[in-house]
N, C-alpha and C. Protein backbone atom coordinates (compact mmCIF):
# COMPACT_ATOMS: atom_id res chain seq x y z
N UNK A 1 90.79 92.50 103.46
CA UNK A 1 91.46 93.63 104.09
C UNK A 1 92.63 94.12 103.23
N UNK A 2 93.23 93.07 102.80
CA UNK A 2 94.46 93.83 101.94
C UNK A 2 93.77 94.57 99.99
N UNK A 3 92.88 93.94 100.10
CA UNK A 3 92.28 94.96 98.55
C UNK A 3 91.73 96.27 99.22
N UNK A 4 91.01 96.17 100.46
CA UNK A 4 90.82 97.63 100.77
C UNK A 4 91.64 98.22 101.20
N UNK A 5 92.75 97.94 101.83
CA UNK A 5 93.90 98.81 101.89
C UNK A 5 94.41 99.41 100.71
N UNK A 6 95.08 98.37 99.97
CA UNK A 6 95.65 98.82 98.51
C UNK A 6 94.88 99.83 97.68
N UNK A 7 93.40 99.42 97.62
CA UNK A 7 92.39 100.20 97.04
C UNK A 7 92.70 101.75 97.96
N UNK A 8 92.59 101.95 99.14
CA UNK A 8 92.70 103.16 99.58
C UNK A 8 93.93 104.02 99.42
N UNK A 9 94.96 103.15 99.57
CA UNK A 9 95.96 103.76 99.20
C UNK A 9 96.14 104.34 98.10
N UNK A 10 95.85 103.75 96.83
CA UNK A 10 95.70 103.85 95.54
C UNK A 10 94.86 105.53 95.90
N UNK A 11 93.79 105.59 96.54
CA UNK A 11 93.36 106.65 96.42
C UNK A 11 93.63 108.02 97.15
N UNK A 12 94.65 107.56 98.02
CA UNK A 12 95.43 108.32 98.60
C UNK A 12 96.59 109.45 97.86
N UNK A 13 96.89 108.30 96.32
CA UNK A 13 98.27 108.90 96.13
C UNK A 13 97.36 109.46 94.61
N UNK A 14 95.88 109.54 94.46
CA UNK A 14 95.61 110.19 93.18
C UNK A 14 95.28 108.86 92.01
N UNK A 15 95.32 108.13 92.28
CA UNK A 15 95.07 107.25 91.38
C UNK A 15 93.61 106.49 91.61
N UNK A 16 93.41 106.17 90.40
CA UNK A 16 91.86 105.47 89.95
C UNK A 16 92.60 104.12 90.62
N UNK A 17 91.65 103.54 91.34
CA UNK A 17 91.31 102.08 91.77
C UNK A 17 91.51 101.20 91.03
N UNK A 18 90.40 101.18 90.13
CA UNK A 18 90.19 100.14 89.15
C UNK A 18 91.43 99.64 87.94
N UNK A 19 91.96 101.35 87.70
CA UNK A 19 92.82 101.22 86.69
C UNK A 19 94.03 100.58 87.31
N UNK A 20 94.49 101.10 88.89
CA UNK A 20 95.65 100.45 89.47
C UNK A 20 95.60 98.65 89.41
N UNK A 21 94.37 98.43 90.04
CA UNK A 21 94.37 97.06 90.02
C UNK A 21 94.47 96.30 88.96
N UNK A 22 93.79 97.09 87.74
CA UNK A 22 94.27 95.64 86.16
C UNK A 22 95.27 96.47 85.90
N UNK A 23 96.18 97.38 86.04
CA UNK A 23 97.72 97.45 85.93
C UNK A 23 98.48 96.62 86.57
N UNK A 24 98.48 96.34 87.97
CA UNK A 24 99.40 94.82 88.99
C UNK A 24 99.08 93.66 87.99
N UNK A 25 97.37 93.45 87.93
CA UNK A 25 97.02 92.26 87.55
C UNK A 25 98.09 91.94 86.29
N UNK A 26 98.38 92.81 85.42
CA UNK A 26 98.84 92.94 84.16
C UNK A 26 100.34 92.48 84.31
N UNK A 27 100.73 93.46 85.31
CA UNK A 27 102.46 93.52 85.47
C UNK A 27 103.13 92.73 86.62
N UNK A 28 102.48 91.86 87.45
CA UNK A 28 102.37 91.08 88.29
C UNK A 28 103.63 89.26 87.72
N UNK A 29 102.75 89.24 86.90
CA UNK A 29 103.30 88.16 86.03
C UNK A 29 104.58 88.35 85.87
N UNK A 30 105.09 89.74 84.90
CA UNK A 30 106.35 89.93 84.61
C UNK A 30 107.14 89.88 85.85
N UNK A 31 107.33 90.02 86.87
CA UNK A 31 107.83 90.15 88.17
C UNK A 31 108.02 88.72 89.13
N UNK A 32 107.64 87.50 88.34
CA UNK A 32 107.95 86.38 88.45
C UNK A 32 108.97 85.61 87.97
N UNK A 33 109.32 84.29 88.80
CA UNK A 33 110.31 83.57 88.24
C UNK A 33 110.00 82.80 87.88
N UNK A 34 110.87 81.97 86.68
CA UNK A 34 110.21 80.62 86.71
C UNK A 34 109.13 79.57 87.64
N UNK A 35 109.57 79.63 89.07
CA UNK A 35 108.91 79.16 89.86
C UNK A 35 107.49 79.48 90.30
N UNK A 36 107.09 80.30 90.03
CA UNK A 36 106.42 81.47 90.46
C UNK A 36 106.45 82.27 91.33
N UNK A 37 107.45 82.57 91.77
CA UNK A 37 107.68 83.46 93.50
C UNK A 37 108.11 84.60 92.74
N UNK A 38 107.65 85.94 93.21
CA UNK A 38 107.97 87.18 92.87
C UNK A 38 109.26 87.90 93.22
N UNK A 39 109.98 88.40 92.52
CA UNK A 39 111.09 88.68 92.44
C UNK A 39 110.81 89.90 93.08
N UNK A 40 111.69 90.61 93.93
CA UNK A 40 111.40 91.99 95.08
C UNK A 40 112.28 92.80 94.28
N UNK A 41 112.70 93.09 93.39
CA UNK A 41 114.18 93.76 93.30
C UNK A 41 113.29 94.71 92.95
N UNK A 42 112.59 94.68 91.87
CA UNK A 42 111.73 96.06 90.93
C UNK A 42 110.18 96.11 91.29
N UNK A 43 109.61 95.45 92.62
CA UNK A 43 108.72 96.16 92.86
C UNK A 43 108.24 97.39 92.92
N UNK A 44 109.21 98.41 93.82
CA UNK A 44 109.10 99.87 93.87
C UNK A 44 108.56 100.55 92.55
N UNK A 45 108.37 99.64 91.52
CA UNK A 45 107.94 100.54 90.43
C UNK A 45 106.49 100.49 90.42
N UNK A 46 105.61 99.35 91.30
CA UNK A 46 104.24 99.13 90.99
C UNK A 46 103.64 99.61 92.48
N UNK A 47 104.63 100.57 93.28
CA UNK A 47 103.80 100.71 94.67
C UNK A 47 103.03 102.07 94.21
N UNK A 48 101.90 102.65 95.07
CA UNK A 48 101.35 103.40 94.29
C UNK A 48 101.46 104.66 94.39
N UNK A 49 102.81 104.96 95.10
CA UNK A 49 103.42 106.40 95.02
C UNK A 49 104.85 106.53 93.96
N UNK A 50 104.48 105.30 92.89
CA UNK A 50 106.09 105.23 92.40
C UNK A 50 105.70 106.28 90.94
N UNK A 51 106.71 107.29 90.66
CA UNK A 51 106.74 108.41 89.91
C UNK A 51 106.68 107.33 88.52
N UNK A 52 106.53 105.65 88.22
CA UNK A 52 106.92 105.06 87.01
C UNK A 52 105.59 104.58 86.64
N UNK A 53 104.53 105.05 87.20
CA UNK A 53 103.38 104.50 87.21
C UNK A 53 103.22 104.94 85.62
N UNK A 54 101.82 104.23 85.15
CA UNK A 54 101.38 104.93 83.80
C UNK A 54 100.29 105.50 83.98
N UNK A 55 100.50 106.52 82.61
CA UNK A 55 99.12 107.78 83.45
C UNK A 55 97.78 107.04 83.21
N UNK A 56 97.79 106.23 82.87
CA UNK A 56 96.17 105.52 82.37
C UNK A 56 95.90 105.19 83.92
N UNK A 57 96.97 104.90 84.98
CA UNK A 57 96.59 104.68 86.56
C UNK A 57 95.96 105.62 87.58
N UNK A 58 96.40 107.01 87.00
CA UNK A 58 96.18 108.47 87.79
C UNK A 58 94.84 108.73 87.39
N UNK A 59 94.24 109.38 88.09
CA UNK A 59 92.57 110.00 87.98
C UNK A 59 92.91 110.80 86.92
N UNK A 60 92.21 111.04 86.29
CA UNK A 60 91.70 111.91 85.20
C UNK A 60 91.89 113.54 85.58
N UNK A 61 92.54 114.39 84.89
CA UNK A 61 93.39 115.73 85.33
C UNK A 61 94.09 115.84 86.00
N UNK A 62 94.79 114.79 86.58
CA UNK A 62 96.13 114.89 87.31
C UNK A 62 97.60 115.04 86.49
């Protein structure tokens, strides 16, 4: 339930699916601590209405 959410959302805000998901997969890591628990401060940059996205995430002619 939560990949088809995310997945829809993703397609909500104009963005390719596939490309969103190996972008987190990618930038996911960096957003960790030593421990492994995810640090909240700079999420807002990977939600999928954030203006910091990269265009390789957005559908094609957007």
């Amino acid at each position: 339930a939560i990949v088809y959410s995310i997945s829809e959302t993703a397609k909500l805000n104009d963005l390719n699916p596939y490309s969103y998901f190996k972008y987190l997969l990618e930038e996911m890591p960096r957003y960790m601590d030593e421990k492994g628990n995810i640090q909240t401060s700079n999420l807002e940059a990977l939600l999928p209405w954030s203006e910091r996205l990269p265009a390789k995430c957005h559908k094609p002619g957007l």
